[in-house]
C-alpha atoms as a PDB file:
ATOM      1  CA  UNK A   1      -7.503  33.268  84.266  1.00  0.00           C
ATOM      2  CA  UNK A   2      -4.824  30.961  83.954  1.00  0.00           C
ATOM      3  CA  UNK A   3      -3.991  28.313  81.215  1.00  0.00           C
ATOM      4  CA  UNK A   4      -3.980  25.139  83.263  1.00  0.00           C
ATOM      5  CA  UNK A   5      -2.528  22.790  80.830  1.00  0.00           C
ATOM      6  CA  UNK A   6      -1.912  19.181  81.315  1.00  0.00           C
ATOM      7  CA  UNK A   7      -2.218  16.545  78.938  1.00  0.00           C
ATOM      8  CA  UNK A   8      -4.022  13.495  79.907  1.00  0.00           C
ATOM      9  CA  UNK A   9      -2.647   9.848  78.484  1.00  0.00           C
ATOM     10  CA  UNK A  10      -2.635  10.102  74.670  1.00  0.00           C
ATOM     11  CA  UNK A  11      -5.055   7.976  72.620  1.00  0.00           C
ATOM     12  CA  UNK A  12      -5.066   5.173  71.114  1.00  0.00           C
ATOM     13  CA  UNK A  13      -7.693   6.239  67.888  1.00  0.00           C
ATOM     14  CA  UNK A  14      -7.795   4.420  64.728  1.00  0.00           C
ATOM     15  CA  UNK A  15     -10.293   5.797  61.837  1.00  0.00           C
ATOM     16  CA  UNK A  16     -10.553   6.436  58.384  1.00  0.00           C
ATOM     17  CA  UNK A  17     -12.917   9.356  56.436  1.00  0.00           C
ATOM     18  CA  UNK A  18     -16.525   9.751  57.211  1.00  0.00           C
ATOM     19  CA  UNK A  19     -18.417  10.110  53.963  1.00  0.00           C
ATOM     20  CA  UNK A  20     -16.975  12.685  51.310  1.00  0.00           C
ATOM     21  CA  UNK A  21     -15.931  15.185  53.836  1.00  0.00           C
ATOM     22  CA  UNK A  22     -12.860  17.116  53.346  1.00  0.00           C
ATOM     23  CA  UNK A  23      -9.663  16.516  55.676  1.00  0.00           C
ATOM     24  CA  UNK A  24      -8.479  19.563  57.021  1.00  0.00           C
ATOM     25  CA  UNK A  25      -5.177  20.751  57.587  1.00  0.00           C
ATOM     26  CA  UNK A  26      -4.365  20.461  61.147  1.00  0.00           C
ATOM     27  CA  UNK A  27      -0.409  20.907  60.840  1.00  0.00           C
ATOM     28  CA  UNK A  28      -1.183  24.717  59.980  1.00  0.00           C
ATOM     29  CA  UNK A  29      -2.131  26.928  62.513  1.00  0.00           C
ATOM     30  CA  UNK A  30      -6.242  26.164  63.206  1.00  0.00           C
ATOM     31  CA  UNK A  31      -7.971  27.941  66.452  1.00  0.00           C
ATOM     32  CA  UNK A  32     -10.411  25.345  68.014  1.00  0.00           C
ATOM     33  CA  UNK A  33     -11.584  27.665  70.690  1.00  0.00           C
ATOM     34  CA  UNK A  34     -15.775  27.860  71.072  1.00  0.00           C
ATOM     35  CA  UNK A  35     -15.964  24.360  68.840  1.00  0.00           C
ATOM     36  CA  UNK A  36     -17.306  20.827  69.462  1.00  0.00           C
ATOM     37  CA  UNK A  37     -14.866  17.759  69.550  1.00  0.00           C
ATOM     38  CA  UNK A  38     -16.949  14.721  68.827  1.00  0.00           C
ATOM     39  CA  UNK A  39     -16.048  11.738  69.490  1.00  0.00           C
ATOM     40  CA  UNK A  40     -15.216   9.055  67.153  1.00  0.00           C
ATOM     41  CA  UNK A  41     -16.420   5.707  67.871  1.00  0.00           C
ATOM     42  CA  UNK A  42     -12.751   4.140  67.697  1.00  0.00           C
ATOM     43  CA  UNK A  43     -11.839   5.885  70.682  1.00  0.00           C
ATOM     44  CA  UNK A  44      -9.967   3.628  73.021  1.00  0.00           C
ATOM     45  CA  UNK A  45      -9.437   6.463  75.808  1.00  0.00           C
ATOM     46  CA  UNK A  46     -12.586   5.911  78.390  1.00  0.00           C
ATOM     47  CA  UNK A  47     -12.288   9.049  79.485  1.00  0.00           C
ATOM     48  CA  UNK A  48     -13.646  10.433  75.861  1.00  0.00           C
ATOM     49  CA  UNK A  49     -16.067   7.149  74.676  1.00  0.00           C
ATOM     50  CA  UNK A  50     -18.972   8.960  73.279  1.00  0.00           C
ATOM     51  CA  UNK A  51     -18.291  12.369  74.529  1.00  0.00           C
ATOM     52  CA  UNK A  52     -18.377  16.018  73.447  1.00  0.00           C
ATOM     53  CA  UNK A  53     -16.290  18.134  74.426  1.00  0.00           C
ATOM     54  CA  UNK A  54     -16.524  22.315  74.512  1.00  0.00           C
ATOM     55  CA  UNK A  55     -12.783  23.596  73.701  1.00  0.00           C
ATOM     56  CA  UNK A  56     -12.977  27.046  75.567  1.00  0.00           C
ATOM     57  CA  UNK A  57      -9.622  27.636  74.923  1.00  0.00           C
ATOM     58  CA  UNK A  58      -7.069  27.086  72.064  1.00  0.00           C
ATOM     59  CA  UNK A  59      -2.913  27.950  71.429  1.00  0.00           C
ATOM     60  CA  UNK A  60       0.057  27.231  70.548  1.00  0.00           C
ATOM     61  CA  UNK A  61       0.341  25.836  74.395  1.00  0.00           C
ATOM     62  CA  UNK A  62      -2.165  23.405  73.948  1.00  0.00           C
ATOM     63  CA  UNK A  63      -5.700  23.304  74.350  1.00  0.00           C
ATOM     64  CA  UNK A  64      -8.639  23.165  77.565  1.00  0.00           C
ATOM     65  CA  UNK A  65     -12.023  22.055  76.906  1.00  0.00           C
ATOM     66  CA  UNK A  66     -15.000  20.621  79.192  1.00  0.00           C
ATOM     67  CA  UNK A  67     -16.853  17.397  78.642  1.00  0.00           C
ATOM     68  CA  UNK A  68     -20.551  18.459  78.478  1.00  0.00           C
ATOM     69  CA  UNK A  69     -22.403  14.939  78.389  1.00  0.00           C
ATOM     70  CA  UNK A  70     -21.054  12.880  81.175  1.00  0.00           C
ATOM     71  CA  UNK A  71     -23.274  13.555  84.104  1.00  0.00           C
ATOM     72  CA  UNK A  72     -21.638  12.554  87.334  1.00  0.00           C
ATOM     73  CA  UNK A  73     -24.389  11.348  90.433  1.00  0.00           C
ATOM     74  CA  UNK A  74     -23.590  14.301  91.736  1.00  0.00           C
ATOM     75  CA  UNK A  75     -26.291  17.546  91.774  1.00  0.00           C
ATOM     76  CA  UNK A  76     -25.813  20.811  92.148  1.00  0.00           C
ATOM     77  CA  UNK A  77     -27.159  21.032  95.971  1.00  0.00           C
ATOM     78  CA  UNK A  78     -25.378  18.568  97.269  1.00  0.00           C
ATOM     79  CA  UNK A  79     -21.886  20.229  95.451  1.00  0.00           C
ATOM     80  CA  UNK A  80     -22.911  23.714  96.900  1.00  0.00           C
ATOM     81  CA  UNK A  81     -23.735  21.803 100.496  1.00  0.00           C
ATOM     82  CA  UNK A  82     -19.691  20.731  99.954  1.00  0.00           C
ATOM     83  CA  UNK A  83     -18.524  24.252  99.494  1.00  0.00           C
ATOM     84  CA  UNK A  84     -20.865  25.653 102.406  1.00  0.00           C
ATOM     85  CA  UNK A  85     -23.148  27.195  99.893  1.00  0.00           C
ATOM     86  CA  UNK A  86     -26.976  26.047  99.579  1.00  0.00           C
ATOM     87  CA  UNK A  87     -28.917  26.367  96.917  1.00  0.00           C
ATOM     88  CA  UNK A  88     -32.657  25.704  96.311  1.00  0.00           C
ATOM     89  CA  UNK A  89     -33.128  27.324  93.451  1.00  0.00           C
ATOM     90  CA  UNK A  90     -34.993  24.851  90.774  1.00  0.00           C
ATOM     91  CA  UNK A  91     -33.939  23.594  88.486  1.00  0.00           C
ATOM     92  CA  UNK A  92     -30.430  24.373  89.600  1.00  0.00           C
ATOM     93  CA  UNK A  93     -30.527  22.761  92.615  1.00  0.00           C
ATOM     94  CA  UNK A  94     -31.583  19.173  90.502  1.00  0.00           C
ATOM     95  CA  UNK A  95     -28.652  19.716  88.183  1.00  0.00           C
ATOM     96  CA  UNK A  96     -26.317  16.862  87.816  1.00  0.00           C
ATOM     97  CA  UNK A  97     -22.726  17.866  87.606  1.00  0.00           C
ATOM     98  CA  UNK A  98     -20.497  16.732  85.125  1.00  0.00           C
ATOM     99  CA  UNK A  99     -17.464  15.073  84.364  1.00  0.00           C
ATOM    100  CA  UNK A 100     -15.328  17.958  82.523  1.00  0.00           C
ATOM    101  CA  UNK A 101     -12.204  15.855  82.154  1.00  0.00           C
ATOM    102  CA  UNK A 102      -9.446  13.657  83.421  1.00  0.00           C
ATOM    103  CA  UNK A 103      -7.531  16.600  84.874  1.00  0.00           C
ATOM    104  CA  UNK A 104      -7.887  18.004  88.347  1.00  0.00           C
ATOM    105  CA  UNK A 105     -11.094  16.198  89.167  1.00  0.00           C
ATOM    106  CA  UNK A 106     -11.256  17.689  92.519  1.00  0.00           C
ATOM    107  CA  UNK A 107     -11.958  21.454  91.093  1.00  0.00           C
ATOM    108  CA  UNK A 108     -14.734  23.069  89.991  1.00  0.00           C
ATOM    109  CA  UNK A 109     -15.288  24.246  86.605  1.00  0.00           C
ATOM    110  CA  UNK A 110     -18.107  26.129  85.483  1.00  0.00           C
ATOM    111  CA  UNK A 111     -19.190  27.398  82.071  1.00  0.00           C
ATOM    112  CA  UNK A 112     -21.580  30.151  81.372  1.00  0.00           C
ATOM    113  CA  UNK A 113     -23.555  32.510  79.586  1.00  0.00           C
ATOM    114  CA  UNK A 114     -23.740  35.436  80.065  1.00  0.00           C
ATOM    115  CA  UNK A 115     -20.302  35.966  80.577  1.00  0.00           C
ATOM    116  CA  UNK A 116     -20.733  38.464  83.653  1.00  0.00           C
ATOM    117  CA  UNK A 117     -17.823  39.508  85.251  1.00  0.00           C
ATOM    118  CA  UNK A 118     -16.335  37.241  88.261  1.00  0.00           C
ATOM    119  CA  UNK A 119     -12.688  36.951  89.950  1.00  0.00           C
ATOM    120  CA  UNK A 120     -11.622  34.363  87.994  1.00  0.00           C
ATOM    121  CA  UNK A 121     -13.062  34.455  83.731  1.00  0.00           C
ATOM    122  CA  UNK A 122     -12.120  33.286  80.678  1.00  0.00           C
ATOM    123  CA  UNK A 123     -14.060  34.313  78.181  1.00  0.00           C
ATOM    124  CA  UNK A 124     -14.475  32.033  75.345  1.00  0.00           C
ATOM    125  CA  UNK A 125     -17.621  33.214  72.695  1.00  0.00           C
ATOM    126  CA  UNK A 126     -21.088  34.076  71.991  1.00  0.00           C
ATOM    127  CA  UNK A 127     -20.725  35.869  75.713  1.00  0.00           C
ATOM    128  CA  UNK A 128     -20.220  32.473  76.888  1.00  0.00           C
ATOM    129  CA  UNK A 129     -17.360  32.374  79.759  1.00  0.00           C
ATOM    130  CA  UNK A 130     -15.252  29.716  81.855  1.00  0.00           C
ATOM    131  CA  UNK A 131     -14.887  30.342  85.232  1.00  0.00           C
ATOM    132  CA  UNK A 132     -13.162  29.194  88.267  1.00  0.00           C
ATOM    133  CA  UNK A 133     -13.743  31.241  91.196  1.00  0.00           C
ATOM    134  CA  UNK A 134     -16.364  30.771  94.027  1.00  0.00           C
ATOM    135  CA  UNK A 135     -17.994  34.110  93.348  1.00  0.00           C
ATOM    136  CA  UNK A 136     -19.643  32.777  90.587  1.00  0.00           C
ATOM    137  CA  UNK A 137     -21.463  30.093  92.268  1.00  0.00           C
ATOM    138  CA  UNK A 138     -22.324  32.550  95.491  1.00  0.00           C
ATOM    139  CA  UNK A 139     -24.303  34.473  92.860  1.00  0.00           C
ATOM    140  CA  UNK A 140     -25.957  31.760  91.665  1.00  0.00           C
ATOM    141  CA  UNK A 141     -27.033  30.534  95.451  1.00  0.00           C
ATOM    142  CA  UNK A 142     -28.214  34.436  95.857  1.00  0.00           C
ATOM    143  CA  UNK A 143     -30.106  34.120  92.621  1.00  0.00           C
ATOM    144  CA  UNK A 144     -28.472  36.500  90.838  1.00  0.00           C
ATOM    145  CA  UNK A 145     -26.057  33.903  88.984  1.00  0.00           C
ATOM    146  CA  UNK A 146     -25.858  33.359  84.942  1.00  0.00           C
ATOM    147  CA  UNK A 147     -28.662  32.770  83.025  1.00  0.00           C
ATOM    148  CA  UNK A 148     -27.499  29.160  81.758  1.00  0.00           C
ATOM    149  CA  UNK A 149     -25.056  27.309  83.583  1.00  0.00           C
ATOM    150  CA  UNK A 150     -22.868  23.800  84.016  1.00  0.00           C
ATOM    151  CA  UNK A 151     -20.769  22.741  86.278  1.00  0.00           C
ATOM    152  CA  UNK A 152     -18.060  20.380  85.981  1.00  0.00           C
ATOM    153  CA  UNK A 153     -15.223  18.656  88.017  1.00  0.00           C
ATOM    154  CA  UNK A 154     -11.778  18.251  86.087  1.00  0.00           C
ATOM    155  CA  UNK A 155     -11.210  19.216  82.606  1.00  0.00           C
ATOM    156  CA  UNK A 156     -10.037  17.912  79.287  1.00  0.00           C
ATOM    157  CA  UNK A 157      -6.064  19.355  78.573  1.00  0.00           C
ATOM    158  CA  UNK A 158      -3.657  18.793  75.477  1.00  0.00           C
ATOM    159  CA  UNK A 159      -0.239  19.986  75.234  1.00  0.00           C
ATOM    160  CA  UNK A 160       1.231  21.649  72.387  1.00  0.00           C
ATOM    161  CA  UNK A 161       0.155  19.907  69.210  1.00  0.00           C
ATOM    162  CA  UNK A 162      -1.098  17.114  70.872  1.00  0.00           C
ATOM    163  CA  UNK A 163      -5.226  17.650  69.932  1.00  0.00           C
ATOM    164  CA  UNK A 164      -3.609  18.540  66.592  1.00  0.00           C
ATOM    165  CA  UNK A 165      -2.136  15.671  66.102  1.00  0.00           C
ATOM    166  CA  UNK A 166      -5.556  13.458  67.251  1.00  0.00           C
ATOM    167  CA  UNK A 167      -7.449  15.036  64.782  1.00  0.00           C
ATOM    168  CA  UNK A 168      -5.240  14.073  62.253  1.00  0.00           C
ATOM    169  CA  UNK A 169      -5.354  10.342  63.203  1.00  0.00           C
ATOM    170  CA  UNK A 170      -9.522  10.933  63.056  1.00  0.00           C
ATOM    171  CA  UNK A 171     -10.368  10.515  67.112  1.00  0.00           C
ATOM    172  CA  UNK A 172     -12.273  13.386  66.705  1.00  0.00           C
ATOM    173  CA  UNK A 173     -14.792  15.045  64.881  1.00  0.00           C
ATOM    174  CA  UNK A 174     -14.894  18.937  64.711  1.00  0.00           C
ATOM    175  CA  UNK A 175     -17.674  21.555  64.383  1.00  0.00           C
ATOM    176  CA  UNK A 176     -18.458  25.052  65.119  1.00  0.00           C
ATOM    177  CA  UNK A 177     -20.246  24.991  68.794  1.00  0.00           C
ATOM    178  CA  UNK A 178     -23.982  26.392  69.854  1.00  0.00           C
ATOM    179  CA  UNK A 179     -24.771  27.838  72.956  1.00  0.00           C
ATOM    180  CA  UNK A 180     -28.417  25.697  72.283  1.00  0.00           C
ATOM    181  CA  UNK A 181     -26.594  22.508  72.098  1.00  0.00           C
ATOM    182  CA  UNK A 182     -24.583  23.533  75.423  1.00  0.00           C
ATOM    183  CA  UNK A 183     -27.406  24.974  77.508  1.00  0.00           C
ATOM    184  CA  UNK A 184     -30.604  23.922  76.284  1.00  0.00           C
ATOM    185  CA  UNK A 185     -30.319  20.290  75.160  1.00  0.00           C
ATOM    186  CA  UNK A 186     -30.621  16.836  77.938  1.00  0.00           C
ATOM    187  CA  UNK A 187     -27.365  16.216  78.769  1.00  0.00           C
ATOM    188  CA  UNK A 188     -28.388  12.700  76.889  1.00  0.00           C
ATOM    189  CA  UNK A 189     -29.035  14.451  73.771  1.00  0.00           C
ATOM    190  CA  UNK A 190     -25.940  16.517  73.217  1.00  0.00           C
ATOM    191  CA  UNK A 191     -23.830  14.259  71.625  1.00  0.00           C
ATOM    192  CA  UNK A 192     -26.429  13.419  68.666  1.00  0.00           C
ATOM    193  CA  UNK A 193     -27.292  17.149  68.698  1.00  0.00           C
ATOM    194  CA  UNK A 194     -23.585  17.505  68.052  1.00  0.00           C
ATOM    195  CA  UNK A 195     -23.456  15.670  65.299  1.00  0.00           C
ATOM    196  CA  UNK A 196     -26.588  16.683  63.640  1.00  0.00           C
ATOM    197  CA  UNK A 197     -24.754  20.226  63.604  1.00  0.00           C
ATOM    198  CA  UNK A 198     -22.704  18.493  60.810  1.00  0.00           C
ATOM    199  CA  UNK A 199     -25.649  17.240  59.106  1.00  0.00           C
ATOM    200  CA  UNK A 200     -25.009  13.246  60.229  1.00  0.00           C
ATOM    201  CA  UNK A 201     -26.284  11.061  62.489  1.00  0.00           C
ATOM    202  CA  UNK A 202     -24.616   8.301  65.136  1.00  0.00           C
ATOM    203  CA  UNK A 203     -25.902   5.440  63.216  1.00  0.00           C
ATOM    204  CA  UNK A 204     -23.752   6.763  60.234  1.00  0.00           C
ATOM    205  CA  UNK A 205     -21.021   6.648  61.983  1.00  0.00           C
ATOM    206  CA  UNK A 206     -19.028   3.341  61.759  1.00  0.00           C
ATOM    207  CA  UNK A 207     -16.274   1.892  63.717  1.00  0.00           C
ATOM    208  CA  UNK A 208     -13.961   4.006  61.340  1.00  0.00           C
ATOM    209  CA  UNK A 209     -14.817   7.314  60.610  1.00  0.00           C
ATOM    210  CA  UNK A 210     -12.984  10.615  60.338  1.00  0.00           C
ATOM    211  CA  UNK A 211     -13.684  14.277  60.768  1.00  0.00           C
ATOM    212  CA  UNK A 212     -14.999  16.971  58.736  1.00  0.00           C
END
């Protein structure tokens, strides 16, 4: 699959250490593919207030990662009714989909496990995938899609050095991602199951923080 880098408008974060956690070095060379990004509560973008995002891929291009706790009114059966597919297969069908990011809101986006093999993959970790083609959701209208499933519209992008650079001005918070936290957690709970992956919780956080 194709990189499909863009960055959105860079933020306006300002935030100082959370507890006695260690700064990392983000001007070396760090891969932040199959990790959270949590969001600090200083962030000014909208776009990112309170979200997580899933960073399925990571370069020296830049970086791509889905939003995971912004559920749009959109559900799944009326998005498959859009792209001549129907689906009535609970609790699919019931699904909200999400807001993946700022960038290219009109396509589809959907993350996976397992990774399976469609026209258009990207496979990011623990057999989890990104993929963009429509064969992917035709399986899962047949039945004979993924085991665990979202779907987004846009993504999240970064040019070179740009997430880099956020991290080191503490808008985000990073941690090694679970598949649990991305598949089998309410869509309302992923953002404090997020952070309890780093042993905090959101009342700990103040309006400066920084990132592990």
């Amino acid at each position: 699959m194709r990189s499909m880098y863009r960055a959105p408008p860079r933020l306006a974060c300002t935030a100082a250490r959370c507890g006695r956690r260690r700064r990392r070095d983000y001007n070396r060379a760090v891969d932040l593919t199959h990790q959270f990004l949590i969001a600090m509560p200083a962030m000014a973008d909208p776009n990112f207030e309170g979200s997580v995002v899933y960073i399925c891929e990571h370069n020296d291009k830049g970086a791509l990662g889905l939003v995971i706790n912004r559920p749009t009114e959109l559900t799944l059966a009326c998005l498959f009714d859009k792209i001549e597919l129907k689906l009535e297969i609970a609790p699919w069908k019931d699904a909200p989909v999400l807001f993946g990011g700022p960038v290219q809101t009109e396509r589809g986006f959907v993350l996976h496990q397992p990774a399976g093999s469609f026209s258009s993959t990207l496979s990011v970790g623990d057999d989890i995938a990104l993929t963009t083609s429509k064969d992917v959701l035709e399986a899962v209208a047949r039945g004979a899609g993924p085991g665990k499933m979202l779907v987004t519209l846009g993504y999240s992008g970064w040019g070179a050095g740009q997430l880099e650079n956020e991290i080191v001005h503490n808008a985000w918070l990073t941690v090694q991602a679970q598949p649990g936290v991305i598949f089998d957690t309410p869509v309302e709970q992923r953002f404090h199951a997020a952070l309890s992956l780093l042993g905090i919780r959101s009342t700990q956080l103040m309006g400066q923080a920084g990132h592990a």
